[in-house]
C-alpha atoms as a PDB file:
ATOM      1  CA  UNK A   1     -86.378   1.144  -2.225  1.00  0.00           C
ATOM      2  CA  UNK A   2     -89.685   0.192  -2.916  1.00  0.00           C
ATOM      3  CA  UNK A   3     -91.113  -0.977  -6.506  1.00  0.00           C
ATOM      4  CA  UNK A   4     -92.921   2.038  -6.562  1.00  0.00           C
ATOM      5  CA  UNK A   5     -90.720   4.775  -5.353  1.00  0.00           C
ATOM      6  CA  UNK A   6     -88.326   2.948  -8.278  1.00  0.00           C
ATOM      7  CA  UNK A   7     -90.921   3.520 -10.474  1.00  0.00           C
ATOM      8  CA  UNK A   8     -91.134   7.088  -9.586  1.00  0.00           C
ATOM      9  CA  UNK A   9     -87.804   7.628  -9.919  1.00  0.00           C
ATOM     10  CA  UNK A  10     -87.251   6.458 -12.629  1.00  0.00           C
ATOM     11  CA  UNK A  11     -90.212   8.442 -14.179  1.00  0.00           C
ATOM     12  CA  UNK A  12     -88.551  11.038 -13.270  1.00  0.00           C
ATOM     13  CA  UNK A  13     -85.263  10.532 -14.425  1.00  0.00           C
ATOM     14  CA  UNK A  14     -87.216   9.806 -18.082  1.00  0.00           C
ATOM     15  CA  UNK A  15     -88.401  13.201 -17.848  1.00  0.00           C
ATOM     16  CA  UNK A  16     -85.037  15.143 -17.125  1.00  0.00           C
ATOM     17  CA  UNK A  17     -83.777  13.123 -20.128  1.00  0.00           C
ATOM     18  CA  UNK A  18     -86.295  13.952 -22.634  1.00  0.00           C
ATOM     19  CA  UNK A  19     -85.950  17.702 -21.542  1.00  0.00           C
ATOM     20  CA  UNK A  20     -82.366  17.269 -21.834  1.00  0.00           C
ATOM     21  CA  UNK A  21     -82.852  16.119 -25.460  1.00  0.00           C
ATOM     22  CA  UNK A  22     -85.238  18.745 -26.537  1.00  0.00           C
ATOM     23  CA  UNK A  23     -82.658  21.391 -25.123  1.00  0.00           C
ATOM     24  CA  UNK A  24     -80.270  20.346 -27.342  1.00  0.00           C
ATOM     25  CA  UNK A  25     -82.459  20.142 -30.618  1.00  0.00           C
ATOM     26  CA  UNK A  26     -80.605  17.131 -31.890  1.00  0.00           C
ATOM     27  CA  UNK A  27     -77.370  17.697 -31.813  1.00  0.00           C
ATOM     28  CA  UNK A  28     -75.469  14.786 -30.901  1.00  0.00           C
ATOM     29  CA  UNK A  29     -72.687  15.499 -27.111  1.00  0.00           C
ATOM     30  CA  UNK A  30     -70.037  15.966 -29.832  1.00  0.00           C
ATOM     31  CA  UNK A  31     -71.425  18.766 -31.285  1.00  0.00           C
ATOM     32  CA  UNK A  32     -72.466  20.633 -27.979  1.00  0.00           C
ATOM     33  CA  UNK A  33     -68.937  19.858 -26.975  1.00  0.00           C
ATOM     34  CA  UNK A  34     -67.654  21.143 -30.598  1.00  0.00           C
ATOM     35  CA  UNK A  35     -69.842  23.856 -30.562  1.00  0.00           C
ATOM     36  CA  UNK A  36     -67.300  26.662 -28.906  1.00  0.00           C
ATOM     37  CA  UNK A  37     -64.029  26.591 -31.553  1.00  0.00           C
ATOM     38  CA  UNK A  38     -60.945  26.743 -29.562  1.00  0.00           C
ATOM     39  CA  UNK A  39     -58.715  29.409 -30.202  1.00  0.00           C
ATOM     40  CA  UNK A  40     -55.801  29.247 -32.947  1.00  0.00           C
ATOM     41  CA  UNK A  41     -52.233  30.002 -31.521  1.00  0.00           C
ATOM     42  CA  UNK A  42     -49.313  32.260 -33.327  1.00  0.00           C
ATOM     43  CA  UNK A  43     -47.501  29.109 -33.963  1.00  0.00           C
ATOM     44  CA  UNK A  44     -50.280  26.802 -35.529  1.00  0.00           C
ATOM     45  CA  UNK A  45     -50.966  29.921 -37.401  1.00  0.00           C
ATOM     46  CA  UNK A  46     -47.422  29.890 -38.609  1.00  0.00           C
ATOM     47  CA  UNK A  47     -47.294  26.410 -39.375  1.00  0.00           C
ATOM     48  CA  UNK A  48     -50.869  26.247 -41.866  1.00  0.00           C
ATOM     49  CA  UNK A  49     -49.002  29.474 -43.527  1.00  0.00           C
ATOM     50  CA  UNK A  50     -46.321  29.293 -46.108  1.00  0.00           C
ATOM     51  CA  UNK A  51     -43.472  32.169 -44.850  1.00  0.00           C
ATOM     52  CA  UNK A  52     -40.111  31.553 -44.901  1.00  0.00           C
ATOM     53  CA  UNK A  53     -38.174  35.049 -44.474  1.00  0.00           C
ATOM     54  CA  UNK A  54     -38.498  37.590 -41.383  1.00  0.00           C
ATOM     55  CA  UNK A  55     -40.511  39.621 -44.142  1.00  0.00           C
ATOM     56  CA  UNK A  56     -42.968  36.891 -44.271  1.00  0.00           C
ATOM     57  CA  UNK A  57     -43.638  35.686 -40.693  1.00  0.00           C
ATOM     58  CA  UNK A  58     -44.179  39.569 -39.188  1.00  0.00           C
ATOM     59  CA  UNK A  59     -46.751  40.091 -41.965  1.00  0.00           C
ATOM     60  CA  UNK A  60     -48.389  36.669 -41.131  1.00  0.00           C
ATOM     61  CA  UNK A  61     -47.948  37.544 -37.575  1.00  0.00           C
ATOM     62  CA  UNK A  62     -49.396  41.003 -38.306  1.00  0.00           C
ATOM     63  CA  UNK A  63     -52.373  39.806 -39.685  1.00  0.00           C
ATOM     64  CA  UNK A  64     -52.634  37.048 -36.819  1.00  0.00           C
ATOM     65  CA  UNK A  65     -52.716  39.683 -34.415  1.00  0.00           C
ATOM     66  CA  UNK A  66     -55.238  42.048 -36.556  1.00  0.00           C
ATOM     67  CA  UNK A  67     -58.111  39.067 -37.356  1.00  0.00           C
ATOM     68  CA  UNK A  68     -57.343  36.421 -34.831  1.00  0.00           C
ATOM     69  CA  UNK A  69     -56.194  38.682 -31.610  1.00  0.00           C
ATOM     70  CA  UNK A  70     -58.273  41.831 -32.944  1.00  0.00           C
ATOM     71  CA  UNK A  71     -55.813  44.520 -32.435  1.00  0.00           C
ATOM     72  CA  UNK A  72     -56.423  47.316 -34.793  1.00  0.00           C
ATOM     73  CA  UNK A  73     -52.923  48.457 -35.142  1.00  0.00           C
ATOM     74  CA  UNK A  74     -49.471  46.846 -34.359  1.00  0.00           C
ATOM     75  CA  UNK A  75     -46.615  48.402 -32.744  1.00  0.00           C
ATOM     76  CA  UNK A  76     -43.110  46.450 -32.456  1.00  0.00           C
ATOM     77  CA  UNK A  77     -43.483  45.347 -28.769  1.00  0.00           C
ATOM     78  CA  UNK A  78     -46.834  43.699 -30.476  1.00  0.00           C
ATOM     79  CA  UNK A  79     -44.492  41.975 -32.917  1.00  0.00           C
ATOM     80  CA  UNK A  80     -42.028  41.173 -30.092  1.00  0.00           C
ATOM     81  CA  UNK A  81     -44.643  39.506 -28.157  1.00  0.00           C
ATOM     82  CA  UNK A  82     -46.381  36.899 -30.612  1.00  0.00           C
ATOM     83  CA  UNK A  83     -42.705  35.948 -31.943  1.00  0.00           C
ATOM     84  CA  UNK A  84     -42.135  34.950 -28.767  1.00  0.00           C
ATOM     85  CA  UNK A  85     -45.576  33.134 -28.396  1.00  0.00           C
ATOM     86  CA  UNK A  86     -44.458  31.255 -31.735  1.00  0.00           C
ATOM     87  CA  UNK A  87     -41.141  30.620 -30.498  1.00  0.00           C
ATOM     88  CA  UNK A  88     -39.758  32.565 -33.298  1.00  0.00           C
ATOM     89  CA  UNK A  89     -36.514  33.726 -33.491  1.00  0.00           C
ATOM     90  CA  UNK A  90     -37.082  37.468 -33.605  1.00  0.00           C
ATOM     91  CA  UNK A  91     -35.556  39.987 -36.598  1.00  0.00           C
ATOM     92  CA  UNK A  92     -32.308  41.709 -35.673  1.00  0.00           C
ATOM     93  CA  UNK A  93     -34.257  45.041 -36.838  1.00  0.00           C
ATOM     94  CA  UNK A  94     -38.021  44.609 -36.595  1.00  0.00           C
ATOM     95  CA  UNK A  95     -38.665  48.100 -37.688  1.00  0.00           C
ATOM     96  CA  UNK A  96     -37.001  47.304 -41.023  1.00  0.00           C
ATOM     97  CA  UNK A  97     -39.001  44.291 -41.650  1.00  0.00           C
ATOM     98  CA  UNK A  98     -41.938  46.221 -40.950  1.00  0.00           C
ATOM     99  CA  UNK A  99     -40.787  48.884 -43.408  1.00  0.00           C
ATOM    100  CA  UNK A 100     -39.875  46.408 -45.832  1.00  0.00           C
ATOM    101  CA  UNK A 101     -43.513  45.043 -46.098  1.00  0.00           C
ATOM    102  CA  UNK A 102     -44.790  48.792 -45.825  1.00  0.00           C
ATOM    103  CA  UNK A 103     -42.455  49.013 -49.112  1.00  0.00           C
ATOM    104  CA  UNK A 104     -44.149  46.430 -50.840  1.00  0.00           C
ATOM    105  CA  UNK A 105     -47.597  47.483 -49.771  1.00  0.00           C
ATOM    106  CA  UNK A 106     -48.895  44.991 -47.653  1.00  0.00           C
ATOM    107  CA  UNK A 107     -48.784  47.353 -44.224  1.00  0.00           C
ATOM    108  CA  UNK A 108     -49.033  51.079 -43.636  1.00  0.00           C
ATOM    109  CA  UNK A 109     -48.776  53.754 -40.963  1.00  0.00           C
ATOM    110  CA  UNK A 110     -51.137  54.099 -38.468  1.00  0.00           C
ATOM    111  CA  UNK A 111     -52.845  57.805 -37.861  1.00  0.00           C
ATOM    112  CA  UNK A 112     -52.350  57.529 -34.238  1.00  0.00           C
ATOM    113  CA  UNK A 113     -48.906  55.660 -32.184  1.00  0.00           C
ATOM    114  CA  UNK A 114     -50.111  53.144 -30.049  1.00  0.00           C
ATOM    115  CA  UNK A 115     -48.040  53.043 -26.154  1.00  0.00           C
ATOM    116  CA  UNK A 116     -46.000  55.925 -27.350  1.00  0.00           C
ATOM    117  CA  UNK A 117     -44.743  54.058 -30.255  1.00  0.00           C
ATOM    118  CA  UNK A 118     -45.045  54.193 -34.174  1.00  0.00           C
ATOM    119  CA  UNK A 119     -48.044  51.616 -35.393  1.00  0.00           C
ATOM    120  CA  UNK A 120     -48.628  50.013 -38.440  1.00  0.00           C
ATOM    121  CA  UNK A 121     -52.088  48.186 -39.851  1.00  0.00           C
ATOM    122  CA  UNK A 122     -52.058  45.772 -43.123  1.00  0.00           C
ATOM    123  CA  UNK A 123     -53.577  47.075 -45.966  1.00  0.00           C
ATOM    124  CA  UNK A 124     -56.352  45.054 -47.843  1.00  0.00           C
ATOM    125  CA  UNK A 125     -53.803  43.780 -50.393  1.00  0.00           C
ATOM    126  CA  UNK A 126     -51.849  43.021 -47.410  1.00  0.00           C
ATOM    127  CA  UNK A 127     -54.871  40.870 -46.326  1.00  0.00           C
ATOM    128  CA  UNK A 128     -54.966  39.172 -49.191  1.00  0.00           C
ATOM    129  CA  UNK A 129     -51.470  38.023 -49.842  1.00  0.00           C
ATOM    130  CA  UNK A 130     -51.771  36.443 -46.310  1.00  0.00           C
ATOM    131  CA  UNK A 131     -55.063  35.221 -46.632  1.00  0.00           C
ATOM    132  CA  UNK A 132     -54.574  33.684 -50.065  1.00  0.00           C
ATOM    133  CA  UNK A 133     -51.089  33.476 -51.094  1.00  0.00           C
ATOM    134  CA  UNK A 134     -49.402  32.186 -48.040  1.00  0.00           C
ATOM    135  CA  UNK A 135     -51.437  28.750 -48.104  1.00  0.00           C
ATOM    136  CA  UNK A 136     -50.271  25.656 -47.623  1.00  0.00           C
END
């Protein structure tokens, strides 16, 4: 290579650079890179919330599912599945747990079954508890 076709070149490579920059207003690789938040999982979830009975953990899981996943209503093979994801020992009787929180108000009845099956949302207290109650 030639001094000038260097000189070119590297003209040119001055240019892509600069447009490069301007693309990405400012914002240093670590932010473009930082810029799509990876997704929580049901365990992390789990671990940032304080639960320690069956009761606890399918509401938490419940409202996982409703804000994280975006279901609008739960059924029990729901439940079944993100215990499992969480590597959570399941409840003997997950339709009793599920009754139990509908009991204290924290989850009701669904209008419409979901698969077949009875379906549950949380309620806005429900919401709360998890959101503000069950912190670390």
């Amino acid at each position: 290579m030639n001094k000038d076709t260097t000189s070119t070149r590297l003209n040119e490579i001055e240019k892509r650079l600069e447009k490069l920059e301007h693309t990405l207003a400012g914002r240093t690789p670590v932010e473009v890179r930082a810029a799509k938040p990876k997704k929580m999982s049901a365990k992390e979830f789990l671990l940032a919330k304080k639960v320690g009975s069956e009761v606890q953990k399918v509401l938490a899981l419940a409202y996982f599912l409703e804000q994280m996943e975006g279901l609008a209503s739960i059924n029990v093979a729901d439940l079944e599945t993100v215990f499992r994801l969480a590597r959570e020992k399941l409840p003997k009787n997950m339709n009793d747990v599920v009754n139990k929180n509908v009991a204290r108000g924290f989850m009701m009845e669904a209008k419409e079954k979901k698969d077949s099956k009875k379906a549950w949302h949380l309620t806005s207290s429900g919401e709360r508890h998890v959101a503000n109650e069950m912190n670390q």
